[in-house]
N, C-alpha and C. Protein backbone atom coordinates (compact mmCIF):
# COMPACT_ATOMS: atom_id res chain seq x y z
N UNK A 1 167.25 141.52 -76.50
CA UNK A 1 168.58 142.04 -76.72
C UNK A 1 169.54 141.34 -75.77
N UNK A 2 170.83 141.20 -76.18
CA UNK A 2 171.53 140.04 -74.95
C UNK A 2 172.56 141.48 -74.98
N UNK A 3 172.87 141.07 -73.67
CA UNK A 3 173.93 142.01 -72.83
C UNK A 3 175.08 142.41 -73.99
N UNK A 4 175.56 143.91 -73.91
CA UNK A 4 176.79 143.94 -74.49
C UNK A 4 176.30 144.81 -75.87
N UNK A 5 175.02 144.07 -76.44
CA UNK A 5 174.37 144.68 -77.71
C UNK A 5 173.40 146.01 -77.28
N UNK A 6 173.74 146.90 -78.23
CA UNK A 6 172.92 148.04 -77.74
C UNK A 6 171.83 148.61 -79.38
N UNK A 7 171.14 148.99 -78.89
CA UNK A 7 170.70 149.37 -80.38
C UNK A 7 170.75 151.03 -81.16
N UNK A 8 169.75 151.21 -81.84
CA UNK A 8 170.61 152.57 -82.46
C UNK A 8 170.28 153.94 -81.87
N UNK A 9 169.30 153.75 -80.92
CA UNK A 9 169.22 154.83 -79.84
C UNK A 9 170.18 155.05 -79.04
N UNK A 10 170.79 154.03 -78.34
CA UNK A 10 171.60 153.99 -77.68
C UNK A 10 173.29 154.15 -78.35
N UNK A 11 173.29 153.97 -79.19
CA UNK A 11 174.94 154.26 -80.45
C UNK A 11 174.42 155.67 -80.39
N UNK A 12 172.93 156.55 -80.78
CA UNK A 12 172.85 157.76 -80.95
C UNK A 12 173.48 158.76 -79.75
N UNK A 13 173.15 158.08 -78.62
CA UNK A 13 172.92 159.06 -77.60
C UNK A 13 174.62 158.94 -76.73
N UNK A 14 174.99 157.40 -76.99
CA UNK A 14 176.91 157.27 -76.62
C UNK A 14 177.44 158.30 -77.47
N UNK A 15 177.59 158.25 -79.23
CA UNK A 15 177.85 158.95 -80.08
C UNK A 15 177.86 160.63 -80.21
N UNK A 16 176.59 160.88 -79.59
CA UNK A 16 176.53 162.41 -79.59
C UNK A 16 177.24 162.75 -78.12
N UNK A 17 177.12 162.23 -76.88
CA UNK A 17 178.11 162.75 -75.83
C UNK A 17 179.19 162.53 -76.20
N UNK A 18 179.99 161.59 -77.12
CA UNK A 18 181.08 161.76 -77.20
C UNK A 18 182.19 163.14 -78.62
N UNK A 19 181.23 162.97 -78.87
CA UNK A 19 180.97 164.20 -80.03
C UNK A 19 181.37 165.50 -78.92
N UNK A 20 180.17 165.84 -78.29
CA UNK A 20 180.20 167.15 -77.74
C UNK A 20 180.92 166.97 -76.39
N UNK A 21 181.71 165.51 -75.87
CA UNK A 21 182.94 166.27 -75.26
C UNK A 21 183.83 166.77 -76.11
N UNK A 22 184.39 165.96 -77.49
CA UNK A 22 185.05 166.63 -77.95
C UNK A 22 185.12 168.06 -78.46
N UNK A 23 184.24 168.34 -78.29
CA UNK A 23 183.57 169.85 -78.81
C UNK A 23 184.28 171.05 -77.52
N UNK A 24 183.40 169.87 -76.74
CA UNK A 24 184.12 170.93 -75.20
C UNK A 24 185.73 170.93 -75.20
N UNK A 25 185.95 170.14 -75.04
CA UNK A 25 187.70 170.09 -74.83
C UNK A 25 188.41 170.62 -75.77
N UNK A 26 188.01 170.56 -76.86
CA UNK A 26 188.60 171.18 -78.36
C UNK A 26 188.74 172.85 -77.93
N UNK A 27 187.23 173.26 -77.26
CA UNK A 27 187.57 174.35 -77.25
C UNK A 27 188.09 175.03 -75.84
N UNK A 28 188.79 173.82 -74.81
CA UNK A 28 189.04 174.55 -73.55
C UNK A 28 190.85 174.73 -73.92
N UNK A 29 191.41 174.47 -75.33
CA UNK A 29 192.73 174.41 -75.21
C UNK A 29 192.93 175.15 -75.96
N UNK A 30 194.62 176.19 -75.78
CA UNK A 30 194.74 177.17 -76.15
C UNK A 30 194.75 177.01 -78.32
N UNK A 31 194.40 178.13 -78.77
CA UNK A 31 194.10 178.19 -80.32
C UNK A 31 196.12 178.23 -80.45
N UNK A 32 195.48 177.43 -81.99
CA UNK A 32 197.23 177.07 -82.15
C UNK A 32 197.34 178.66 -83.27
N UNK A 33 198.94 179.53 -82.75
CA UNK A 33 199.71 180.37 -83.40
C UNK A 33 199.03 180.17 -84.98
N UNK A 34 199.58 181.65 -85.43
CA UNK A 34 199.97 181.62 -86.67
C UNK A 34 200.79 181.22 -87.09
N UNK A 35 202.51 180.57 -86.13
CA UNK A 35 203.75 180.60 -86.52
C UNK A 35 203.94 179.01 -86.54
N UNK A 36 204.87 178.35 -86.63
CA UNK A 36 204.82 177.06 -86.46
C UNK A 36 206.21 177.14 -85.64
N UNK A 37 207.19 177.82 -85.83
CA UNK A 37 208.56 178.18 -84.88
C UNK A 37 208.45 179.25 -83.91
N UNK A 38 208.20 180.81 -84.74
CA UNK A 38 208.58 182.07 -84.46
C UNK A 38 207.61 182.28 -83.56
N UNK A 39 207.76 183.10 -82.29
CA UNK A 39 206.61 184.05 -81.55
C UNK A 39 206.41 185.07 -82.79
N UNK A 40 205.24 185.74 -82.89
CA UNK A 40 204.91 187.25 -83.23
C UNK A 40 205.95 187.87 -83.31
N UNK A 41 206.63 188.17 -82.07
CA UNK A 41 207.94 189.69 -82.41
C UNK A 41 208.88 188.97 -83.03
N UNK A 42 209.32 187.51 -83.08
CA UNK A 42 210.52 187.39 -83.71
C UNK A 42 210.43 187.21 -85.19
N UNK A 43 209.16 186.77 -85.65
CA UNK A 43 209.04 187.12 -86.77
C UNK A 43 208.16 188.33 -87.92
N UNK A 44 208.55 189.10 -86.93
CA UNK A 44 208.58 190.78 -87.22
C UNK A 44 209.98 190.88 -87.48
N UNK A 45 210.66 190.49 -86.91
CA UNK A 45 212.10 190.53 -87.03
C UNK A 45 212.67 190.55 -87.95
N UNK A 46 212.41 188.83 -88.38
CA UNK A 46 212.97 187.95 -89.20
C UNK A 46 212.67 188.67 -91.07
N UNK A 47 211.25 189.16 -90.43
CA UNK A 47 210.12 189.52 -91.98
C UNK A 47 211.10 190.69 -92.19
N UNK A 48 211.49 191.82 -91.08
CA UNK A 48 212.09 193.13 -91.15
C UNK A 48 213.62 192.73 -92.50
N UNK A 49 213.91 191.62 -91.52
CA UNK A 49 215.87 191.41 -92.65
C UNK A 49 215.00 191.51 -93.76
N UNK A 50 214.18 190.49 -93.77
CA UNK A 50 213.98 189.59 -95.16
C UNK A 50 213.76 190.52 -96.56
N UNK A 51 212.96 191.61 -95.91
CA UNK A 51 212.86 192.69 -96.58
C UNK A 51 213.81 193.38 -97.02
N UNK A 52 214.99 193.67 -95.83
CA UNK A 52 215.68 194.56 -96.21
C UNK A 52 216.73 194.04 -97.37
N UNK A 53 216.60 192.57 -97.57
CA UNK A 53 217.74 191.45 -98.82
C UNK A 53 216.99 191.83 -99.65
N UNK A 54 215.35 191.14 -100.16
CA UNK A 54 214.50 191.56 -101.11
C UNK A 54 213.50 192.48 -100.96
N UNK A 55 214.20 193.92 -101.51
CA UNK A 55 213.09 195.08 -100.93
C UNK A 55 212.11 195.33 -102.10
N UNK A 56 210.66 195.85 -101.58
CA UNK A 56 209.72 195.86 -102.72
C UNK A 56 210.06 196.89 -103.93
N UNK A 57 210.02 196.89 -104.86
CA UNK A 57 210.37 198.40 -106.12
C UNK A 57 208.69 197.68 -106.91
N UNK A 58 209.19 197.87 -108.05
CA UNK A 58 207.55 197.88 -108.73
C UNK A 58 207.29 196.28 -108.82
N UNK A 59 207.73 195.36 -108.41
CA UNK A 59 207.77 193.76 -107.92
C UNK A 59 207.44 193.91 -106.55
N UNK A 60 206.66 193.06 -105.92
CA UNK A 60 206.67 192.36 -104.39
C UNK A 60 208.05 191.80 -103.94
N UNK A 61 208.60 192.83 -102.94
CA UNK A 61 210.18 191.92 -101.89
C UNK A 61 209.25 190.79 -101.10
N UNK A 62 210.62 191.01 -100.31
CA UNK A 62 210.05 189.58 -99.26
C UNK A 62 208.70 188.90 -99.02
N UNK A 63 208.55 190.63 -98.01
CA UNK A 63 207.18 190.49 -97.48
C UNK A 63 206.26 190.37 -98.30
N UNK A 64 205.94 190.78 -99.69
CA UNK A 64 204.75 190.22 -100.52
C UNK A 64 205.03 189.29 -100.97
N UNK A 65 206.30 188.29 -101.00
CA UNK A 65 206.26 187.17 -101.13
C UNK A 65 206.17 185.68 -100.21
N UNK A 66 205.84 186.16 -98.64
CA UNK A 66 205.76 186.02 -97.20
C UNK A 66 207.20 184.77 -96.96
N UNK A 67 208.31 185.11 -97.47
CA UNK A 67 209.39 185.02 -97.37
C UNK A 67 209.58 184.53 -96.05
N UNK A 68 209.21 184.61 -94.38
CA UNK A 68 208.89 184.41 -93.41
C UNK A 68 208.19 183.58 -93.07
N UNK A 69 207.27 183.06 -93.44
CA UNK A 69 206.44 182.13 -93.50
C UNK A 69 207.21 180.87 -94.14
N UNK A 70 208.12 181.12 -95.07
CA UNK A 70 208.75 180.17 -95.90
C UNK A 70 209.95 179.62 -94.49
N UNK A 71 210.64 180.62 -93.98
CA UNK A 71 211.52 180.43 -92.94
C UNK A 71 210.75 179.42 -91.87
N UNK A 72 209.69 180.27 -91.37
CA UNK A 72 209.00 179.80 -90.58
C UNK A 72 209.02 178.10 -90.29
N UNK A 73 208.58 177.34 -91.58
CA UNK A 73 208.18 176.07 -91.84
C UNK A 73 209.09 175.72 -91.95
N UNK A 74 210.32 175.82 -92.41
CA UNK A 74 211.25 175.06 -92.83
C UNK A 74 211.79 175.14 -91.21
N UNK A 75 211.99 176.08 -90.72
CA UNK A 75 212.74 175.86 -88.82
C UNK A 75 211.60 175.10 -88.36
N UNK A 76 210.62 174.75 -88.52
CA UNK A 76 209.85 174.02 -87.96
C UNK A 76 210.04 172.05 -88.30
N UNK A 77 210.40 172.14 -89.50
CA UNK A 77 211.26 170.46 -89.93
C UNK A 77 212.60 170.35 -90.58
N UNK A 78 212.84 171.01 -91.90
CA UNK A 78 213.64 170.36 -92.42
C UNK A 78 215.47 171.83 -91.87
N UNK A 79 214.89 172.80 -91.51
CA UNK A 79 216.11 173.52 -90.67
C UNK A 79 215.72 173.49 -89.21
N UNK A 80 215.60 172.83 -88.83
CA UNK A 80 215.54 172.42 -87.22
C UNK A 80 216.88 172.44 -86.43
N UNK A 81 217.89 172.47 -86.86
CA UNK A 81 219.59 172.66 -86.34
C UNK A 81 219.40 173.87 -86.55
N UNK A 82 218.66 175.19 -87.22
CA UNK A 82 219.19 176.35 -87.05
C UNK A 82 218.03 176.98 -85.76
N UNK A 83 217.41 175.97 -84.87
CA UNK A 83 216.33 176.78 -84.51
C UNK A 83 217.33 177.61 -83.63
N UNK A 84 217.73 177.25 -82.65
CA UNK A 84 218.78 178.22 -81.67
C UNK A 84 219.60 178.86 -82.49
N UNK A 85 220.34 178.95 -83.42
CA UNK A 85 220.88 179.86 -84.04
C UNK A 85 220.19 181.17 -84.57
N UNK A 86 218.96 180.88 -84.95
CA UNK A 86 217.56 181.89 -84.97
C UNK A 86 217.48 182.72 -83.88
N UNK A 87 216.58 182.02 -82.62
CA UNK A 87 216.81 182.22 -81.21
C UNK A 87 217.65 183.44 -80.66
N UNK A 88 218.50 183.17 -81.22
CA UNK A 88 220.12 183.63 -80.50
C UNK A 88 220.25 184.89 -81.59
N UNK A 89 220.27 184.65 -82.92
CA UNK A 89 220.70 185.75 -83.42
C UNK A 89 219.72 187.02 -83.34
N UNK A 90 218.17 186.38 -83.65
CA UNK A 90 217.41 187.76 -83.29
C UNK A 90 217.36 188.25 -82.19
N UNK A 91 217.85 187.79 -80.87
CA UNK A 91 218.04 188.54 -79.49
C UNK A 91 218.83 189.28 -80.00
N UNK A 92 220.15 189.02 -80.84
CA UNK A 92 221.24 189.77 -81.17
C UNK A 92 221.40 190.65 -81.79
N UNK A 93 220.29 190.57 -83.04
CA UNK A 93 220.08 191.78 -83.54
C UNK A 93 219.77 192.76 -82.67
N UNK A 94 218.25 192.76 -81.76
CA UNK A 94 217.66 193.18 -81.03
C UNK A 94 218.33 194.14 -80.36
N UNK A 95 219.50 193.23 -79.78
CA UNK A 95 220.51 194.09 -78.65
C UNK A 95 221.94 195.16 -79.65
N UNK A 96 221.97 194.64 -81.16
CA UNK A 96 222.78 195.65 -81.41
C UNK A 96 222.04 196.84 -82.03
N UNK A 97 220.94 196.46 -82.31
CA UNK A 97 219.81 197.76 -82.65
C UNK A 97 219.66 198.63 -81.53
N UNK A 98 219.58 198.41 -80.36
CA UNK A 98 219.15 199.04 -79.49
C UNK A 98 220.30 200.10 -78.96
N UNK A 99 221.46 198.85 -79.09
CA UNK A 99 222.54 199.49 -78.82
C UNK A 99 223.10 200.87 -79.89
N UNK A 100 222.87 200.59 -80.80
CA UNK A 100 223.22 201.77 -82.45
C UNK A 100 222.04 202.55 -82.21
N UNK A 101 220.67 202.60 -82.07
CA UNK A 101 219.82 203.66 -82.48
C UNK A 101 218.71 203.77 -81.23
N UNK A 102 219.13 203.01 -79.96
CA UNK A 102 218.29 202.75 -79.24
C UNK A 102 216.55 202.07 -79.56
N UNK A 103 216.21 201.27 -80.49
CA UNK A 103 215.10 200.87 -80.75
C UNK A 103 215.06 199.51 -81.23
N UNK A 104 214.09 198.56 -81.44
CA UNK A 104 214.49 197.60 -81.91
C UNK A 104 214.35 197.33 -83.15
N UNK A 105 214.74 196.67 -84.02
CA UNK A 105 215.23 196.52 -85.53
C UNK A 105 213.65 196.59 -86.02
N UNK A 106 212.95 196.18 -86.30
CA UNK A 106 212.07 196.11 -86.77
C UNK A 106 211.06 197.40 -86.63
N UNK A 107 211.23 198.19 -85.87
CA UNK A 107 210.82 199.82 -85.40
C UNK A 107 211.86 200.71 -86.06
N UNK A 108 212.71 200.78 -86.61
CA UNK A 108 213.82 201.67 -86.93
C UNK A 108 213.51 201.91 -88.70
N UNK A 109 213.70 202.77 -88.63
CA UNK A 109 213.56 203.46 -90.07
C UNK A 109 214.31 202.71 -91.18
N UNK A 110 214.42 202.49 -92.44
CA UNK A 110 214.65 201.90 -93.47
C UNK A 110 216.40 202.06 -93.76
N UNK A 111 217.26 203.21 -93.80
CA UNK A 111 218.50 203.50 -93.39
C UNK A 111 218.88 203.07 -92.18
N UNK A 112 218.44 203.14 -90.89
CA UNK A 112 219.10 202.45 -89.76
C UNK A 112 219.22 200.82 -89.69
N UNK A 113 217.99 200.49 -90.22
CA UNK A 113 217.95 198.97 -90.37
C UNK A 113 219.17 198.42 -91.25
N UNK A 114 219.09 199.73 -92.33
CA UNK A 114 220.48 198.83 -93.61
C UNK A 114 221.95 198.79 -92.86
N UNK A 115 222.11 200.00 -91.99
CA UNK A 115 223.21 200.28 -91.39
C UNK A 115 223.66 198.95 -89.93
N UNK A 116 222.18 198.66 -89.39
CA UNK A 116 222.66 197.10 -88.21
C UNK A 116 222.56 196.16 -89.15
N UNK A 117 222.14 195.99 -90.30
CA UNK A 117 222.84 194.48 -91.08
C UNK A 117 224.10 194.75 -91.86
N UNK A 118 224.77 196.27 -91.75
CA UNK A 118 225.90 196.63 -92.65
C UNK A 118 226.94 195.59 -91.70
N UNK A 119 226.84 196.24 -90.01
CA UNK A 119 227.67 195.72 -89.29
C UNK A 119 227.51 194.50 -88.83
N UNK A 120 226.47 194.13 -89.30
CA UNK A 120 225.78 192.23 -88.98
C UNK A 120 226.49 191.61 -89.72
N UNK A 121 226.51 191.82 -91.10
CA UNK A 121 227.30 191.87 -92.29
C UNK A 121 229.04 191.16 -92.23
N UNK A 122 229.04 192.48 -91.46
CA UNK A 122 230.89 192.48 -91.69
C UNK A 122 230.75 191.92 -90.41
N UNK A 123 230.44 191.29 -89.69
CA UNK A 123 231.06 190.68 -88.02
C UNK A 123 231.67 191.87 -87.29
N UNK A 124 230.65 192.91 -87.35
CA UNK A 124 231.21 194.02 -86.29
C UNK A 124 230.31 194.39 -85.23
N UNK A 125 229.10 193.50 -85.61
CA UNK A 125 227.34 193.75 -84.65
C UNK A 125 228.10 194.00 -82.79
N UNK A 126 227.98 194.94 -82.00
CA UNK A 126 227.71 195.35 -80.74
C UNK A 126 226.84 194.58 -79.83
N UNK A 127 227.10 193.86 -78.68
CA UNK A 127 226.42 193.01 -78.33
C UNK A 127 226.97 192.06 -77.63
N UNK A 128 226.24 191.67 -76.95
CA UNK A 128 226.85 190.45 -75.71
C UNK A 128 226.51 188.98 -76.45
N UNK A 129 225.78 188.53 -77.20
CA UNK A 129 225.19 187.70 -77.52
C UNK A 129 226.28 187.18 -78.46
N UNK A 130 226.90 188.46 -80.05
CA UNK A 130 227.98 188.26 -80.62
C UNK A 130 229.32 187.92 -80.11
N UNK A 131 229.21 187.22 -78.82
CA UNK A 131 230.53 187.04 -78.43
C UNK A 131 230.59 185.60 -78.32
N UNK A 132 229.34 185.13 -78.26
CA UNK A 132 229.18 183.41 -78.73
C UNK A 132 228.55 183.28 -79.75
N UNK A 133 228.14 184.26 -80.54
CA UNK A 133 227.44 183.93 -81.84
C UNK A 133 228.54 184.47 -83.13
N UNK A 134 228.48 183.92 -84.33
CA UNK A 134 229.20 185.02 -85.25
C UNK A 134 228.01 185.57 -86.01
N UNK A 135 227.76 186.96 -86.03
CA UNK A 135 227.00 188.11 -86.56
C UNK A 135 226.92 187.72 -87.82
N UNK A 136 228.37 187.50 -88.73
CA UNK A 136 228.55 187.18 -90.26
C UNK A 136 227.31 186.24 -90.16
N UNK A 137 227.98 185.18 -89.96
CA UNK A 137 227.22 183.77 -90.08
C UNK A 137 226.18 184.19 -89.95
N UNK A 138 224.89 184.49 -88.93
CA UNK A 138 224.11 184.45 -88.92
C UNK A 138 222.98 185.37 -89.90
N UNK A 139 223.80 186.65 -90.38
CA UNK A 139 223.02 187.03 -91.46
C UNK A 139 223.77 186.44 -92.76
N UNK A 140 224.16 185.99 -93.33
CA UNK A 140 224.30 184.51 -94.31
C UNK A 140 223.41 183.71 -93.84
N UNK A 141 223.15 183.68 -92.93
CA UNK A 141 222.10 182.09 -92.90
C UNK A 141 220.75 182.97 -93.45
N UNK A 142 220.56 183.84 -92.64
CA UNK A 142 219.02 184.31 -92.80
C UNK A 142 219.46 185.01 -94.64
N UNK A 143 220.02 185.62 -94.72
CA UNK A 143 220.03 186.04 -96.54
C UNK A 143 219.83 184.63 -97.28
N UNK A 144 220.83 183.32 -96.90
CA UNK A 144 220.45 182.30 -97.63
C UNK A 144 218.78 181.85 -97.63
N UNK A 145 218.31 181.51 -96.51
CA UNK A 145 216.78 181.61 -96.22
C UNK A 145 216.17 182.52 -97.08
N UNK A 146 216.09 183.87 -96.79
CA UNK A 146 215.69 184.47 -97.85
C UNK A 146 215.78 184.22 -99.16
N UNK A 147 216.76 184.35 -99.50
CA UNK A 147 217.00 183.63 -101.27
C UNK A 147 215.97 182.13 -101.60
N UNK A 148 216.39 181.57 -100.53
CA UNK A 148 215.28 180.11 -100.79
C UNK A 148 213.71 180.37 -100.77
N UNK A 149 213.64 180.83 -99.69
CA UNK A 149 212.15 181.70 -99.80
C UNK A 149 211.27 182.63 -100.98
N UNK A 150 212.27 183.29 -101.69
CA UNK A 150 211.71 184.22 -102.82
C UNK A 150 211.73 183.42 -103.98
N UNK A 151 212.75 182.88 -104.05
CA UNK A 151 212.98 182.52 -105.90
C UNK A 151 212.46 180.67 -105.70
N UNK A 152 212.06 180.34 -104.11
CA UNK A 152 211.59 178.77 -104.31
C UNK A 152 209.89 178.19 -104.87
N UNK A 153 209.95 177.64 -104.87
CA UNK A 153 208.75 176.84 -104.66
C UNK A 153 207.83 177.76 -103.82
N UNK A 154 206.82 177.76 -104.62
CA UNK A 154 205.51 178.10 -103.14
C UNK A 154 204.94 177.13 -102.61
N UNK A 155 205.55 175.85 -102.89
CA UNK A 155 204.79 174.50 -102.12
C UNK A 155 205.51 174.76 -100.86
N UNK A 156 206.63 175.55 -101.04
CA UNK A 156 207.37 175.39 -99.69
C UNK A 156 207.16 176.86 -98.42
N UNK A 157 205.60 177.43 -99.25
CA UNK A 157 205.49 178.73 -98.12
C UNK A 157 205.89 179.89 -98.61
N UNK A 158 207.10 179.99 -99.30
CA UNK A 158 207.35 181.15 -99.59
C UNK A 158 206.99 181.22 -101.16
N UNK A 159 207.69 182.56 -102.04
CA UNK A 159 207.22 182.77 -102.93
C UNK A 159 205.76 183.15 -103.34
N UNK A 160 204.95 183.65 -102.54
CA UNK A 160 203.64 183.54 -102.73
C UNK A 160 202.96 184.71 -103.85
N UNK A 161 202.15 183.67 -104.90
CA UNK A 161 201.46 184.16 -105.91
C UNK A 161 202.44 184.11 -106.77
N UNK A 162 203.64 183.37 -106.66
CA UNK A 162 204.85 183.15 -107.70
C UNK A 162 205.52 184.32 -108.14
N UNK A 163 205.68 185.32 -107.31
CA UNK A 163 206.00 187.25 -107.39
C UNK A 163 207.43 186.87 -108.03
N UNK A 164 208.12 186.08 -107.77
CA UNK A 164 209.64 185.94 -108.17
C UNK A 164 209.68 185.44 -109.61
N UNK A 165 208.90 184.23 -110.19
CA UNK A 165 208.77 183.74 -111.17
C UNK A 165 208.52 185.00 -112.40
N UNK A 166 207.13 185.40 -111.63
CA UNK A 166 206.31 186.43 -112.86
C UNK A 166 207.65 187.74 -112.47
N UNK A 167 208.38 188.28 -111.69
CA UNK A 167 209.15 189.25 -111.64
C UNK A 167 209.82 188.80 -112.99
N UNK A 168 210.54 187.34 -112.97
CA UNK A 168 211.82 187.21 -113.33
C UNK A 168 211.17 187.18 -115.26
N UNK A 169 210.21 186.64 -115.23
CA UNK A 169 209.21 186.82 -116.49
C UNK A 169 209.47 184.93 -117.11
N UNK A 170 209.09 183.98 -115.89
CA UNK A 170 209.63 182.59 -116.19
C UNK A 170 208.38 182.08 -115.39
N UNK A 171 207.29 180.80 -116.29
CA UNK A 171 206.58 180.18 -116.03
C UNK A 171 206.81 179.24 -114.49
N UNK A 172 205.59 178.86 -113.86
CA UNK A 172 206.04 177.73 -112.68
C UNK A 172 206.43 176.60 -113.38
N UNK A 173 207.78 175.93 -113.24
CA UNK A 173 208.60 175.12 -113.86
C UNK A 173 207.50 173.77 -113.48
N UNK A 174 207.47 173.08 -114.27
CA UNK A 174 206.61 171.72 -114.39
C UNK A 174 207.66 170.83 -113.84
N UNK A 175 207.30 169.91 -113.43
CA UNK A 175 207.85 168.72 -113.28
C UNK A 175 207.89 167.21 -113.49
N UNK A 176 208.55 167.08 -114.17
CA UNK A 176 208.33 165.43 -114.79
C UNK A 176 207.24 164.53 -113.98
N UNK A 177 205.78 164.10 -114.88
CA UNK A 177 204.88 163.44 -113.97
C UNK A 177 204.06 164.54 -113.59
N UNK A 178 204.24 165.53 -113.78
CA UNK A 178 203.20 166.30 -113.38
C UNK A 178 202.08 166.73 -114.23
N UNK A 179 201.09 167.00 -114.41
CA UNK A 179 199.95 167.16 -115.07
C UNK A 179 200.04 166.18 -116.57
N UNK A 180 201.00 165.16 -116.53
CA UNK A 180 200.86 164.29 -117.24
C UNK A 180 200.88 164.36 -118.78
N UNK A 181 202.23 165.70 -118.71
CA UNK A 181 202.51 165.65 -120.25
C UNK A 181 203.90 165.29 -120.57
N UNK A 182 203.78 164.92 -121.87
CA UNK A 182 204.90 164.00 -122.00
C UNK A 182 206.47 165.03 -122.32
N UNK A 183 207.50 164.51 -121.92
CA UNK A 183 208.75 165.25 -122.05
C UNK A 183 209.02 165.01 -123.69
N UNK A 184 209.03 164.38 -124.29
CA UNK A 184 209.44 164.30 -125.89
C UNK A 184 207.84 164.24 -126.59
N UNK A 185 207.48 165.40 -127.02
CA UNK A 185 206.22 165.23 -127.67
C UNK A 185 206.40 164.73 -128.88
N UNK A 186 205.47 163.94 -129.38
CA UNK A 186 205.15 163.19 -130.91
C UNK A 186 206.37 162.01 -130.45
N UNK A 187 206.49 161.72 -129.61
CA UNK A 187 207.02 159.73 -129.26
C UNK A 187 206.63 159.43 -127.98
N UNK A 188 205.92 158.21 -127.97
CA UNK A 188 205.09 157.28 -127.47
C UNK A 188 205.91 157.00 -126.04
C-alpha cells in the first residue's frame, strides 16, 4: 500500500467516527421550535385574533385552518418587513388587554377579546406601545394575513385540509402544467 492510500477497513472505521460525531453534536444543540418567527406565547396571540376574524360555526375558523402557521412562514421570508411590526403590536395588544380586563388577550373570554380588537380596530387601543405604533394599522395587517391564510393556498401553510375551499363548496383550483391536463380539451 503506498502512503496516503488506505483501504476499506480503514474508510470503515474514519467513516463510522465521523458519522457518530455527527450523531453527538447533532444531539448536543438545542431542538429547533415549532415556530419559524413566533415564540409559543406570541403565537397564541396571533392564533387568538386570527380566530376572532375567522371564527369556527359548523366550518373550521382560523385555528382549524392553522391560519398561524400560514403567518408564521410567511414573517419568516416573504413578510419579513412586518417582523417588528408583529413584535410591537402583540406587546400592544398584550398591554391594552391587560389594561381593559386585566389579563392577557389570549386568556380573556370570547366578548372581551371582540371588545380589545373593537378598539384595536378604531385606533383607540390603551397603551404605551400605541403611541409609536398605529393600533388601526396593525390589526389590518394581521386581518389581511388572516384572509391570506384561510382562503390561500395550503402550499403556503395555511388553509389546512382546504376547510375554506370545501366551506366555500369550490375544488383546489389546478394550475396550468399541473397534473398535465390540457386547457382546451379535444385540440392538440
Amino acid at each position: 500500500m503506498k502512503p496516503g492510500d488506505f483501504g476499506r477497513r480503514e474508510f470503515v472505521k474514519v467513516a463510522g467516527t465521523a458519522v457518530g460525531g455527527m450523531v453527538l453534536v447533532s444531539g448536543c444543540t438545542p431542538s429547533v421550535g415549532k415556530w419559524r418567527f413566533f415564540a409559543d406565547a406570541e403565537a397564541a396571540v396571533v392564533e387568538a385574533i386570527a380566530e376572532q376574524i375567522v371564527p369556527s360555526d359548523q366550518d373550521a375558523g382560523a385555528r382549524g385552518a392553522n391560519v398561524v402557521n400560514y403567518i408564521d412562514r410567511q414573517l419568516a421570508s416573504t413578510f419579513e418587513e412586518h417582523q417588528e411590526t408583529y413584535r410591537n403590536g402583540i406587546a400592544g395588544i398584550q398591554q391594552t388587554s391587560n389594561i381593559m380586563f386585566g389579563s392577557d388577550f389570549e386568556s380573556l373570554e370570547w366578548p372581551q377579546q371582540t371588545e380589545v380588537l373593537k378598539v384595536l380596530q378604531n385606533g383607540e387601543a390603551e397603551g404605551g406601545i400605541w403611541e409609536t405604533e398605529s393600533a388601526g394599522s396593525f390589526f389590518e395587517l394581521v386581518r389581511d394575513h388572516t384572509m391570506q391564510g384561510f382562503y390561500g393556498s395550503p402550499r403556503h401553510g395555511g388553509n389546512r385540509g382546504f376547510v375554506s375551499f370545501r366551506m366555500i363548496g369550490i375544488d383546489y383550483p389546478r394550475i396550468v402544467g399541473q397534473n398535465r391536463y390540457k386547457l382546451f380539451p379535444g385540440k392538440s
